[in-house]
Protein backbone atom coordinates (compact mmCIF):
# COMPACT_ATOMS: atom_id res chain seq x y z
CA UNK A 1 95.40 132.90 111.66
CA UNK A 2 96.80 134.29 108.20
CA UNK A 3 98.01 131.31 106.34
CA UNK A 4 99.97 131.52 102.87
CA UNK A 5 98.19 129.76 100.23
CA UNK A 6 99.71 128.89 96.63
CA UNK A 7 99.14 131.45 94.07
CA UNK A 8 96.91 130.44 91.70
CA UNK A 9 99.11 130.88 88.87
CA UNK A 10 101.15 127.46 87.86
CA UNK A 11 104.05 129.65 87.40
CA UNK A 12 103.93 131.35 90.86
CA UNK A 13 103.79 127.70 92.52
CA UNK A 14 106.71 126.48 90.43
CA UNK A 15 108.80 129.60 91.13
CA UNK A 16 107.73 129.10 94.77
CA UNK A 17 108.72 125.37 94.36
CA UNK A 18 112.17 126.15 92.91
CA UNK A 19 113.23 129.14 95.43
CA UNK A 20 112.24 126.67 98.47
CA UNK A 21 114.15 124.05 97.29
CA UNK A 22 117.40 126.33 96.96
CA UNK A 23 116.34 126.91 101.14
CA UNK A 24 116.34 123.59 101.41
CA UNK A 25 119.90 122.78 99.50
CA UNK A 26 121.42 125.82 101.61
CA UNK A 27 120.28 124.24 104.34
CA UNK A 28 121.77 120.58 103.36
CA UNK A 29 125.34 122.05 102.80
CA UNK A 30 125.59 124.23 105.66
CA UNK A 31 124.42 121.25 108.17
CA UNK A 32 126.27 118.77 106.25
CA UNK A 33 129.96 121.01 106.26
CA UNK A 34 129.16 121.29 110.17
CA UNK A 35 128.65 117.73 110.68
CA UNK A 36 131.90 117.13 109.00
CA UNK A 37 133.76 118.67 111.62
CA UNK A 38 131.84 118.55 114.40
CA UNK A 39 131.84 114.39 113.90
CA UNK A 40 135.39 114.47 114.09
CA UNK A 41 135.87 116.50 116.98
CA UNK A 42 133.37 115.10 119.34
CA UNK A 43 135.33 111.89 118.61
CA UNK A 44 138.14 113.59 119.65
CA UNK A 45 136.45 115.43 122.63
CA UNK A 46 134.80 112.44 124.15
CA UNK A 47 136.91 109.40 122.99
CA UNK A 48 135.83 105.86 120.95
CA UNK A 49 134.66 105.06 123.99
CA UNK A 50 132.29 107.21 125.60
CA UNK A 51 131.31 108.71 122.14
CA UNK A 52 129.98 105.28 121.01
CA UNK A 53 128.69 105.20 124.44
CA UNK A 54 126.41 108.02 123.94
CA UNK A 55 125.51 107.03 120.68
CA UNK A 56 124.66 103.36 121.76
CA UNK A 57 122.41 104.79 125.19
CA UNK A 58 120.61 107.30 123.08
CA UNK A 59 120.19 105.28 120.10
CA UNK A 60 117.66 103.39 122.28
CA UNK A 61 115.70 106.24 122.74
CA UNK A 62 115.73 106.77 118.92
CA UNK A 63 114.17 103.30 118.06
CA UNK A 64 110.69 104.53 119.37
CA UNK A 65 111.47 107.66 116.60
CA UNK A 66 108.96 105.74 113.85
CA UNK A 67 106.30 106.44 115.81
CA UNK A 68 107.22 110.44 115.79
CA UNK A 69 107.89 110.20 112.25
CA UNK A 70 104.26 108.70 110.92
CA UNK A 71 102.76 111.93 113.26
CA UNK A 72 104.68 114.28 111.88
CA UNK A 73 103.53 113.08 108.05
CA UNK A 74 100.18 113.13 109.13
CA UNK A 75 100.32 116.89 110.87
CA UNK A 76 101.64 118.16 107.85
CA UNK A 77 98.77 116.39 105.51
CA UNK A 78 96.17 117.63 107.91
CA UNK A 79 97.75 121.60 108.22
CA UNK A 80 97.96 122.00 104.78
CA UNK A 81 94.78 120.90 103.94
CA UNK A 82 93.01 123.69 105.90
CA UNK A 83 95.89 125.74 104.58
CA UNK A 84 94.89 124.90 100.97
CA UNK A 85 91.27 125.34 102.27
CA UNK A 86 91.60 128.87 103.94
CA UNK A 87 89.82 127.22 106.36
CA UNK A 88 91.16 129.62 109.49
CA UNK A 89 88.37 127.97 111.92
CA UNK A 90 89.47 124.07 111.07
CA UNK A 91 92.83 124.90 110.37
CA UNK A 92 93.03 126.02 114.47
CA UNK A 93 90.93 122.84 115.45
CA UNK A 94 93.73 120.92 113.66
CA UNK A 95 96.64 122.47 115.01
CA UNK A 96 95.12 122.36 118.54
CA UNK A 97 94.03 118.74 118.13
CA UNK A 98 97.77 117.29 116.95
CA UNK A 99 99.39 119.59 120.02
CA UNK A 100 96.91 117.45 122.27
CA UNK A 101 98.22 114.62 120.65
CA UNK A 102 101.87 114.81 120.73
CA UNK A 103 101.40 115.91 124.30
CA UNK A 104 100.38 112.36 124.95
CA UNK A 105 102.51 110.55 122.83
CA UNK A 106 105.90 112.53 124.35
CA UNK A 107 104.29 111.32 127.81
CA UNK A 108 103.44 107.54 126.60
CA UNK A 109 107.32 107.43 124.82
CA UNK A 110 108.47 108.89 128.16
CA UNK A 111 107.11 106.44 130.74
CA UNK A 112 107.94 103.64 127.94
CA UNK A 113 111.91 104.85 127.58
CA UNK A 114 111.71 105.41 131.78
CA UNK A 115 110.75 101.98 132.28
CA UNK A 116 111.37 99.34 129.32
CA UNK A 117 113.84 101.30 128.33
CA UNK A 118 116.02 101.87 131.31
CA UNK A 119 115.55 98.40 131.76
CA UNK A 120 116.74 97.45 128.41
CA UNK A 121 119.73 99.91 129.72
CA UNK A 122 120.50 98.17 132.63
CA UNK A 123 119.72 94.86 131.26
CA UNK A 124 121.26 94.52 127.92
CA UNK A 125 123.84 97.22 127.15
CA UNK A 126 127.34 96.43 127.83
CA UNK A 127 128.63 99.66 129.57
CA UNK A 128 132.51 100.10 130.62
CA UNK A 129 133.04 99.91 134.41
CA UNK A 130 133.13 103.22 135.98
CA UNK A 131 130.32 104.39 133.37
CA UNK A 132 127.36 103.37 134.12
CA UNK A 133 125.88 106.47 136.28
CA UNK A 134 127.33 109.12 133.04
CA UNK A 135 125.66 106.69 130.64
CA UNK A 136 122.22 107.38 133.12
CA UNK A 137 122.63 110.77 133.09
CA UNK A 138 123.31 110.87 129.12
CA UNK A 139 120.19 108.33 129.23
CA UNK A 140 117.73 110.87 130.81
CA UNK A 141 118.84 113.76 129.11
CA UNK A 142 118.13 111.97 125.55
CA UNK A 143 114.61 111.21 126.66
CA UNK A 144 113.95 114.78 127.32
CA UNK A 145 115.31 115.97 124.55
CA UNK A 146 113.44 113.26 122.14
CA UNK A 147 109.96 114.36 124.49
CA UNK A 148 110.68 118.39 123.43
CA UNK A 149 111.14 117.18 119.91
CA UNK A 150 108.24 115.35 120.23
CA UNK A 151 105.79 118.09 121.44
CA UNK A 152 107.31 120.97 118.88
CA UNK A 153 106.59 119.09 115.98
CA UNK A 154 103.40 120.65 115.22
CA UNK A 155 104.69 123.91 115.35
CA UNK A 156 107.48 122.55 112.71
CA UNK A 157 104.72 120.99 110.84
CA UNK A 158 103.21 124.14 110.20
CA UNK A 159 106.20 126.27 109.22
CA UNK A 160 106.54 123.50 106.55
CA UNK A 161 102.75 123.28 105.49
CA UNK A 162 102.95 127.37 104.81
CA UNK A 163 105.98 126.56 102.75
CA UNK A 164 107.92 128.10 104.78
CA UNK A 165 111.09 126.76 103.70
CA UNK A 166 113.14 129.66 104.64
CA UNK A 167 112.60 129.65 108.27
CA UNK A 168 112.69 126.37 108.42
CA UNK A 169 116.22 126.13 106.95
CA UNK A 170 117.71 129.07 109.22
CA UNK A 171 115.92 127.32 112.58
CA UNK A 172 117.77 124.45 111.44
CA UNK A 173 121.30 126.15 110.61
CA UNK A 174 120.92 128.04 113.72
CA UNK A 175 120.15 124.35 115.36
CA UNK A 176 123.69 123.33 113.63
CA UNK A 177 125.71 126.05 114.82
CA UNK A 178 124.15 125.63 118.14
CA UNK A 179 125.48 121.79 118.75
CA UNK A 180 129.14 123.05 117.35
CA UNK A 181 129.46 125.68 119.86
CA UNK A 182 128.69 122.80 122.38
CA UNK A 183 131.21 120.71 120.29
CA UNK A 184 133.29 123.76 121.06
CA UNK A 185 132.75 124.59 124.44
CA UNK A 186 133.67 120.76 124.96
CA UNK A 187 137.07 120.62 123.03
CA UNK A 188 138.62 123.98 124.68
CA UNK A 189 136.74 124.76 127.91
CA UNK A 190 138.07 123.47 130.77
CA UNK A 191 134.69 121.56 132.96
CA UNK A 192 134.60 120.78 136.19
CA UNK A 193 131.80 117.97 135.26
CA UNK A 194 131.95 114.72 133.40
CA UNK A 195 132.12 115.71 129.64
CA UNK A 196 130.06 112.84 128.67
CA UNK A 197 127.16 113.98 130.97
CA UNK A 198 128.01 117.92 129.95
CA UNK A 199 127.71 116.99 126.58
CA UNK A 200 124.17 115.57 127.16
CA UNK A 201 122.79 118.14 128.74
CA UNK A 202 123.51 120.91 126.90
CA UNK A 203 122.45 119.22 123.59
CA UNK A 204 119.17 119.18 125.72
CA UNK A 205 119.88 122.58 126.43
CA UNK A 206 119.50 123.11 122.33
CA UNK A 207 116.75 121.44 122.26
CA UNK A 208 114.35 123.50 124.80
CA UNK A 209 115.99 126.76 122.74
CA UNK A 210 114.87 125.58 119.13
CA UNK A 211 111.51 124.41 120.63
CA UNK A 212 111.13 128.42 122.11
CA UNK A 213 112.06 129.87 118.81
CA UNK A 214 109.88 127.68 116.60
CA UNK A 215 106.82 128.68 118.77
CA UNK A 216 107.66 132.35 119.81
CA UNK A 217 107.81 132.17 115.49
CA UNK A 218 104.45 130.53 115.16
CA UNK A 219 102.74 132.36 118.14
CA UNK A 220 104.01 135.96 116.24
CA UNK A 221 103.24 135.04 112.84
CA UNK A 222 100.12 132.82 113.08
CA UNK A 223 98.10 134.60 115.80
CA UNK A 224 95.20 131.95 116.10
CA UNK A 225 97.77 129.27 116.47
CA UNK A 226 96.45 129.21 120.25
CA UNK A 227 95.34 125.67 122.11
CA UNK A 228 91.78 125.54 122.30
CA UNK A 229 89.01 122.91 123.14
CA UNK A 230 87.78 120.53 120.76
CA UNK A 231 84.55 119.88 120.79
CA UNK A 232 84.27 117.24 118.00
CA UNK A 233 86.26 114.44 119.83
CA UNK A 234 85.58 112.41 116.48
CA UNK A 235 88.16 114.70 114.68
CA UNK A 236 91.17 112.91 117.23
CA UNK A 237 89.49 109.05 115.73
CA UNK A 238 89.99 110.75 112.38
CA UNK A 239 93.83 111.77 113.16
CA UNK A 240 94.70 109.02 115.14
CA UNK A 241 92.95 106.56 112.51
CA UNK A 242 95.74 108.31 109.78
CA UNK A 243 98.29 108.50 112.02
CA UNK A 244 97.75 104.83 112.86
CA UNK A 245 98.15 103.54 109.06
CA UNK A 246 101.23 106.27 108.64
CA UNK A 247 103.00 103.54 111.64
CA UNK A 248 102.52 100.85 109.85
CA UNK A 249 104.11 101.65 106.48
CA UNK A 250 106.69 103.56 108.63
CA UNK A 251 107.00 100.10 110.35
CA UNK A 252 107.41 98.16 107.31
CA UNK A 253 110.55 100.49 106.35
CA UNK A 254 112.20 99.34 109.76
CA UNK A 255 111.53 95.99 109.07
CA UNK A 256 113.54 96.26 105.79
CA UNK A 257 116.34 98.31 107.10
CA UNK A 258 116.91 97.02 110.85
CA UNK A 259 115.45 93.70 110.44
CA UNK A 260 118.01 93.00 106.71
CA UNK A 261 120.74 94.37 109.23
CA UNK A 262 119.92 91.73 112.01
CA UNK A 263 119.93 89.10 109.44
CA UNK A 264 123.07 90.14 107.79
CA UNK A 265 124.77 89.80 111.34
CA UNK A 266 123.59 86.29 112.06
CA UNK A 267 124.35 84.93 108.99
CA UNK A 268 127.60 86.76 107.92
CA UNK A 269 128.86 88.55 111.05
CA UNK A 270 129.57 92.60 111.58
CA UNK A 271 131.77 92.73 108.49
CA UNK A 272 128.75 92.95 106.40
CA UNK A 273 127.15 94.97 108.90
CA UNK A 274 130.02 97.10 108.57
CA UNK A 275 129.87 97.28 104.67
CA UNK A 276 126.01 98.01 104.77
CA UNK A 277 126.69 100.79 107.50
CA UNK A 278 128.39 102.51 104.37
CA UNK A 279 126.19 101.70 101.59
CA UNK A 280 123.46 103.03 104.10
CA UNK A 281 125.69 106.73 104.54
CA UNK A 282 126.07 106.80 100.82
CA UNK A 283 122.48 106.47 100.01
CA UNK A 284 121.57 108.61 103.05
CA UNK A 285 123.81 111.73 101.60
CA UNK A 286 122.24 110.95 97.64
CA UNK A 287 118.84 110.91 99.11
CA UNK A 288 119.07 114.84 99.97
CA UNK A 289 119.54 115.31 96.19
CA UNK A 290 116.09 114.46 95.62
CA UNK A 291 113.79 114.99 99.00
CA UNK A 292 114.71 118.56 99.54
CA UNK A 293 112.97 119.10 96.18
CA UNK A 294 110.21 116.63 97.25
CA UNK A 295 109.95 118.25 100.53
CA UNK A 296 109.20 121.67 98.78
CA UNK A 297 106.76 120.16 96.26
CA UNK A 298 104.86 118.27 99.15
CA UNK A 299 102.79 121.31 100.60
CA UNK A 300 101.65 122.19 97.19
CA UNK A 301 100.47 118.88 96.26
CA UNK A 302 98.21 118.56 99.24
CA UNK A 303 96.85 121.99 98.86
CA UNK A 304 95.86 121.54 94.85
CA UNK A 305 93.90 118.30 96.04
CA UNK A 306 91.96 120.12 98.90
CA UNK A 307 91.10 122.83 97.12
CA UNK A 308 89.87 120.61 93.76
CA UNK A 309 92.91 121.19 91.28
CA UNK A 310 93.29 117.46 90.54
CA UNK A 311 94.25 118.63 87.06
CA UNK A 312 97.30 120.64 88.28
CA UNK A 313 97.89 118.28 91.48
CA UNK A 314 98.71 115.30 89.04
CA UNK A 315 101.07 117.46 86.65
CA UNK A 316 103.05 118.64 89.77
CA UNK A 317 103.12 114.75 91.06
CA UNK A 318 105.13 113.75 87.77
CA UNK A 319 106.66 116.90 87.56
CA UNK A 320 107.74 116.16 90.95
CA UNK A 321 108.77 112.53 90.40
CA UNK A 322 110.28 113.17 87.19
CA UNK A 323 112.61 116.40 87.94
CA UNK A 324 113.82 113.95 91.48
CA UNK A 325 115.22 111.46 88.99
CA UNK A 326 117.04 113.76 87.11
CA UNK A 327 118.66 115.23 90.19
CA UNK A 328 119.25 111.72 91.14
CA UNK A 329 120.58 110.99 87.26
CA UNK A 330 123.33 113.83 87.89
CA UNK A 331 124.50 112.07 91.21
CA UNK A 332 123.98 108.55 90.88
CA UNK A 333 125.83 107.79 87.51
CA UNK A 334 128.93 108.92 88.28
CA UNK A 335 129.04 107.71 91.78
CA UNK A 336 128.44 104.29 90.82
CA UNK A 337 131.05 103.75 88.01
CA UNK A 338 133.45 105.29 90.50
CA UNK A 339 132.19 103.84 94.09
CA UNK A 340 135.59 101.90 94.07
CA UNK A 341 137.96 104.82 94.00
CA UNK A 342 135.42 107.21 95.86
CA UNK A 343 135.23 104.63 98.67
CA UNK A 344 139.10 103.96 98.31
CA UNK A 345 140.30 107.37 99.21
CA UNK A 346 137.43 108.37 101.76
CA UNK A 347 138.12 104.78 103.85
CA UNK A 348 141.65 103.90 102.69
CA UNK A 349 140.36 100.39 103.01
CA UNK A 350 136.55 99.67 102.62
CA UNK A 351 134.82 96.66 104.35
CA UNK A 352 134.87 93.86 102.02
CA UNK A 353 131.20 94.04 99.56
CA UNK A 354 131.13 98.04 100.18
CA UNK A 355 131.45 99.09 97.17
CA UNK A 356 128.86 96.70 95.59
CA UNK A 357 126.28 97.25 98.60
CA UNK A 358 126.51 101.31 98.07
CA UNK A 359 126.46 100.92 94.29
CA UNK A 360 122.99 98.39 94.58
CA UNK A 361 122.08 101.01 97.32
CA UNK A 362 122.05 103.65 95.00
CA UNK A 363 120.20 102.05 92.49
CA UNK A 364 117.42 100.64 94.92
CA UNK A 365 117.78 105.10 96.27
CA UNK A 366 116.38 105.64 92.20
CA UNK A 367 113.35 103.39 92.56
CA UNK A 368 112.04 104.60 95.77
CA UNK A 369 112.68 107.73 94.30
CA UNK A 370 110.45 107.15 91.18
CA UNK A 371 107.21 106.38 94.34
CA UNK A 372 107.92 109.33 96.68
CA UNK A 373 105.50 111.84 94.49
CA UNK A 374 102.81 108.83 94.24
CA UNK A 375 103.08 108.58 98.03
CA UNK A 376 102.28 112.04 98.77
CA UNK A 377 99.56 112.18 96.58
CA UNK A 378 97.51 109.19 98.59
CA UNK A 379 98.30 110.80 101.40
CA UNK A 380 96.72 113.94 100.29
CA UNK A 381 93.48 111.96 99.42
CA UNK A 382 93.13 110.89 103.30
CA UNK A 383 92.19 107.74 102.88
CA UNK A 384 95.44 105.57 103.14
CA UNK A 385 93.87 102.76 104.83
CA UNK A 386 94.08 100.06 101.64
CA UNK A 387 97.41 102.07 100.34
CA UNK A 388 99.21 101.36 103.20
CA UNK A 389 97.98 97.91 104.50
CA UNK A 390 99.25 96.46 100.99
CA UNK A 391 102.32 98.45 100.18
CA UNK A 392 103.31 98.24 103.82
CA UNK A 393 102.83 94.60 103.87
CA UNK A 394 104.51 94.16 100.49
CA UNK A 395 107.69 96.25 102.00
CA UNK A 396 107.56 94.00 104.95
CA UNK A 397 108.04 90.56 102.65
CA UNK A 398 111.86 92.04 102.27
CA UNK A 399 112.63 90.33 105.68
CA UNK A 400 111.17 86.70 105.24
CA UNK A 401 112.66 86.67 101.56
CA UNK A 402 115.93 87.78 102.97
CA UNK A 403 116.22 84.85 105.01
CA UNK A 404 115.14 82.40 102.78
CA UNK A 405 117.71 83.53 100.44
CA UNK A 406 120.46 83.75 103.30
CA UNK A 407 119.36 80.25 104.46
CA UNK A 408 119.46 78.58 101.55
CA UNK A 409 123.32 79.54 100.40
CA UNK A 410 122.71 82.75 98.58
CA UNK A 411 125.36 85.61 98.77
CA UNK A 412 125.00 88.61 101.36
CA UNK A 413 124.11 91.42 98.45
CA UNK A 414 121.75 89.23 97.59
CA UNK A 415 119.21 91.54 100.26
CA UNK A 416 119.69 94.45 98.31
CA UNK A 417 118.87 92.79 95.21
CA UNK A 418 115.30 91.82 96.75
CA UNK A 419 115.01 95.47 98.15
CA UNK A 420 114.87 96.74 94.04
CA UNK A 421 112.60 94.08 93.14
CA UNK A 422 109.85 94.54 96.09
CA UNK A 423 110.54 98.33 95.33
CA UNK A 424 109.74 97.96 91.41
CA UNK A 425 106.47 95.86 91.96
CA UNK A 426 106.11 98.30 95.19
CA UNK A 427 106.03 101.52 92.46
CA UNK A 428 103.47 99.38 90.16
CA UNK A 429 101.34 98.91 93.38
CA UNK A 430 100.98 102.51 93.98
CA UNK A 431 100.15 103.33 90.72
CA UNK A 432 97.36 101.35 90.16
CA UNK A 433 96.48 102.25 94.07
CA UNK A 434 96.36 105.80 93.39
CA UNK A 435 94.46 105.62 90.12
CA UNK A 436 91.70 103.90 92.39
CA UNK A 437 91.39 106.91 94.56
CA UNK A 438 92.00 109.38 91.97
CA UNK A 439 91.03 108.10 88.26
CA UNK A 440 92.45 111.20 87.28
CA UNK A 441 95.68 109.69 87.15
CA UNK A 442 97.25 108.52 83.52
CA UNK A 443 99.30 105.59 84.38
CA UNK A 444 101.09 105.40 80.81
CA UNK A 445 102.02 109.13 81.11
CA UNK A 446 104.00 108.81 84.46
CA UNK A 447 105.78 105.50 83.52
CA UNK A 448 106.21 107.45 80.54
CA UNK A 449 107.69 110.76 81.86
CA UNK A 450 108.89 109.47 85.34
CA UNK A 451 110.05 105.78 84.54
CA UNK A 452 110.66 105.85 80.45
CA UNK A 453 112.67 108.75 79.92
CA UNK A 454 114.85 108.24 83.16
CA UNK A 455 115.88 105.66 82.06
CA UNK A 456 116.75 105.50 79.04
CA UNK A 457 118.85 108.93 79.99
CA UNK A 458 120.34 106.69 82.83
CA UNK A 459 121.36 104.22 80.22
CA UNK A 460 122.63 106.25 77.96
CA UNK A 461 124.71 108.69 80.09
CA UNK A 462 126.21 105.40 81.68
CA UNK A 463 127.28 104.16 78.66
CA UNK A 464 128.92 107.25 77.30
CA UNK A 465 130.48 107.74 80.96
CA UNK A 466 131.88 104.37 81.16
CA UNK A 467 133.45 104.11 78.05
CA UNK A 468 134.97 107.69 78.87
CA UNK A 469 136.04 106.24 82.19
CA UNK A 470 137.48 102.63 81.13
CA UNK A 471 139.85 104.32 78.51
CA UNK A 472 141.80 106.04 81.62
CA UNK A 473 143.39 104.66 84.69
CA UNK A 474 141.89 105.02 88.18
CA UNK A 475 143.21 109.19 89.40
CA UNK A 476 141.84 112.23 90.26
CA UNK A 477 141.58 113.01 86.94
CA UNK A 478 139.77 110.18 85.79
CA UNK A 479 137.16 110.95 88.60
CA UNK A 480 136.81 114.71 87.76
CA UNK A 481 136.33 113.62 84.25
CA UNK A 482 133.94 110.95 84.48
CA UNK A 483 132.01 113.04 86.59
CA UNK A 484 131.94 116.06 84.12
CA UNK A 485 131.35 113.79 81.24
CA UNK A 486 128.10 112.25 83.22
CA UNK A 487 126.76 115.98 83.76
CA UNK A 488 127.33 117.10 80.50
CA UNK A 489 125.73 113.94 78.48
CA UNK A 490 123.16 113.53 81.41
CA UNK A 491 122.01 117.15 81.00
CA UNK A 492 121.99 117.67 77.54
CA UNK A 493 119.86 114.35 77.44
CA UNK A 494 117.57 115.55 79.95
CA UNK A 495 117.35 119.09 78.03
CA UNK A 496 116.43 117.38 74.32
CA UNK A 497 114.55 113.96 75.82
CA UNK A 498 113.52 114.62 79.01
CA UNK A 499 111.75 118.20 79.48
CA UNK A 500 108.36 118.56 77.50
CA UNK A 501 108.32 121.73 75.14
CA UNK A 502 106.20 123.92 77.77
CA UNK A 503 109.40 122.35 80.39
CA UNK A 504 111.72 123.69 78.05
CA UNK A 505 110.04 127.18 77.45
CA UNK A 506 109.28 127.59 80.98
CA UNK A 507 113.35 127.14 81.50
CA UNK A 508 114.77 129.65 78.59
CA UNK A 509 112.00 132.28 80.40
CA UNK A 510 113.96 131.52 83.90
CA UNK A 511 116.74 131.89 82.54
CA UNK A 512 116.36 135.17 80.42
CA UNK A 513 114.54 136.78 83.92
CA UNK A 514 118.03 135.75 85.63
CA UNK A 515 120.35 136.90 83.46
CA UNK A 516 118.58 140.24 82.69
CA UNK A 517 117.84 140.87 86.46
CA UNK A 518 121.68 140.38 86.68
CA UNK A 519 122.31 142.76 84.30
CA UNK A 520 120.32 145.38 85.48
């Protein structure tokens, strides 16, 4: 196996950094100018009903997906260590060993959605009369699909842990523009089957391709990428000990987001359901702002700490934290002071507390934002054990605090207010958390560099923006303006305050390279 390690050069790894992340933003707009229209028409090609149908049957598949998503963090942590190693031998022990593994966990969620599930199905879920053998069908189809998802990951995993970025972005567009045609083939052929139940199985159909091409990929360009024996069955304790924490903080997040859903419902009814449902797509769409640039960073992170750079790890953690808020800075400001007419003309009429819950949303989206470097770099030490038993139980305390509030009078939004506390003491946590495990760490740099000089850019861009935006009336205009006032204040403040002289040097050098390869 020839893996791609990080030049040793800081410059190479930022430039590598950078042109990833532009993979990764390609990516994001191509999938998200699909989804646009491929939303709409599948509503039209199925109808309300049997399009919330399928989303309803497979959505219980889905709710088993936390337990995919803590493996797939800890295949990637594991891959790129041997990457970051050049440790060939190891590096196709751990490959082999998390294949075995998701193996058995797309067999344990399989009997589990084939029995509790299907019982939960037939149980619990109201389906319209007439339905209830397409919903089965549609049912069956989603666990197979979830189960291929499930045993491809570590091929996916290792794209990603080469940095990869590329081919990971064009599998995925070429994953996009697969489900349209099947949008497609619904909306003007003319079936002989059920549509719902057509619909199902060729998205499975998708599936079983993009599982081919990601390991005909892996199989041509990482030869020893082969299954083989493992002889040290103490190296699947080791995984499956790490994998094991990674569910519990994973947990913890579903306990915040489901479990404040569920308790917004039985205190206030599905009108704040519905208004959270929003909030939760507007944050969803800011987050890519910032964890396509994490996402690239992640790899190299790992690999600095494997291989003993803790010097140059660290600098690339703030750098990493530090550059997300700014992206976030460019996004978040303007949204915020104009959520109300944003919301206005994409819903006509928002649910009542919409624009508040995506505005606190966002704001909550910038302090998770500020952790997400600190994150990866205790899970590049291994030993996440501590880390996540107190952050995740600290996350979970969002649920009973919740419903103290609720039950004692307080207002709905008053969830997302205790979401950015337990966040800000959550960030203080893992600082002092990962300066245990790596002592390395200056705490009053980062809160300097990634907490300090955010903000006080966030502040002042806001003010400048919202006196700029109270002095005109609610248009067009006014939200083109505000929105070109926040990038120009927010990015000349990030230029002068933000950047540290080598940032700013390093950027005028991009720059001139650009422009003079443009010229040429």
């Amino acid at each position: 196996m020839k893996p791609t390690l990080p030049e040793e050069e800081s410059r190479g790894s930022n430039s590598r950094i950078a042109r990833n992340t532009l993979m990764l933003y390609v990516r994001q707009l191509v999938v998200l100018l699909i989804g646009l229209y491929t939303s709409r028409a599948l509503l039209a090609a199925l109808g309300v009903t049997d399009y919330g149908l399928y989303n309803v049957v497979g959505g219980v598949v889905t709710m088993l997906g936390f337990l995919n998503g803590a493996m797939i963090g800890a295949t990637q942590r594991f891959l790129a260590v041997d990457l970051g190693r050049r440790d060939e031998a190891h590096l196709r022990i751990t490959f082999s060993a998390t294949r075995y593994l998701h193996m058995a966990l797309a067999l344990v969620i399989g009997l589990l959605a084939e029995t509790v599930g299907l019982w939960f199905v037939h149980r619990y879920l109201i389906i319209p009369p007439g339905r209830m053998a397409a919903a089965l069908w549609v049912y069956h189809f989603a666990v197979l699909s979830f189960m291929v998802t499930i045993v491809q990951v570590p091929f996916n995993a290792l794209i990603v842990a080469d940095e990869r970025m590329g081919v990971f972005a064009r599998i995925s567009i070429l994953e996009t523009l697969l489900k349209l045609g099947v949008v497609l083939v619904l909306v003007y052929a003319a079936l002989e089957v059920d549509r719902l139940v057509a619909y199902g199985g060729m998205l499975l159909g998708v599936s079983l391709v993009i599982a081919l091409i990601y390991r005909l990929y892996v199989r041509q360009h990482f030869p020893g990428a082969q299954l083989t024996r493992i002889e040290d069955k103490g190296y699947f304790r080791t995984l499956l000990g790490y994998m094991g924490w990674n569910v519990f903080g994973n947990l913890a997040g579903v306990m915040k987001g489901q479990g404040t859903n569920v308790l917004m419902n039985l205190f206030f009814g599905p009108t704040a359901n519905a208004a959270r449902a929003i909030a939760m797509q507007v944050m969803s769409s800011v987050q890519t702002f910032y964890t396509n640039f994490q996402v690239a960073s992640n790899p190299q992170i790992i690999k600095r700490y494997a291989i003993g750079e803790t010097e140059e790890m660290l600098r690339l953690v703030t750098r990493t934290g530090k550059f997300s808020l700014y992206l976030l800075t460019l996004v978040c400001v303007p949204a915020i002071l104009e959520m109300d007419f944003l919301q206005t003309v994409w819903l006509v009429t928002p649910p009542r507390g919409a624009v508040l819950f995506a505005s606190l949303a966002l704001i909550d989206c910038m302090v998770e934002c500020a952790s997400g470097s600190l994150a990866m770099a205790m899970q590049a030490t291994g030993r996440i054990a501590k880390y996540q038993a107190l952050v995740g139980t600290l996350i979970m305390l969002n649920l009973p605090l919740t419903y103290v509030a609720y039950k004692v009078g307080m207002a709905v939004e008053t969830a997302f207010y205790i979401h950015i506390g337990i966040d800000v003491v959550a960030l203080a946590l893992r600082l002092l958390l990962v300066r245990e495990k790596i002592p390395a760490l200056g705490i009053a740099t980062y809160v300097r560099e990634v907490v300090a000089k955010p903000l006080l850019i966030i502040a002042l861009s806001a003010g400048v923006t919202l006196m700029m935006r109270d002095a005109l009336e609610p248009s067009w205009g006014r939200l083109v303006t505000v929105t070109l006032c926040s990038f120009v204040v927010s990015g000349g403040l990030i230029l002068w305050i933000g950047l540290t002289t080598g940032e700013r040097s390093y950027l005028r050098r991009v720059v001139r390279e650009r422009v003079g390869s443009w010229r040429r």
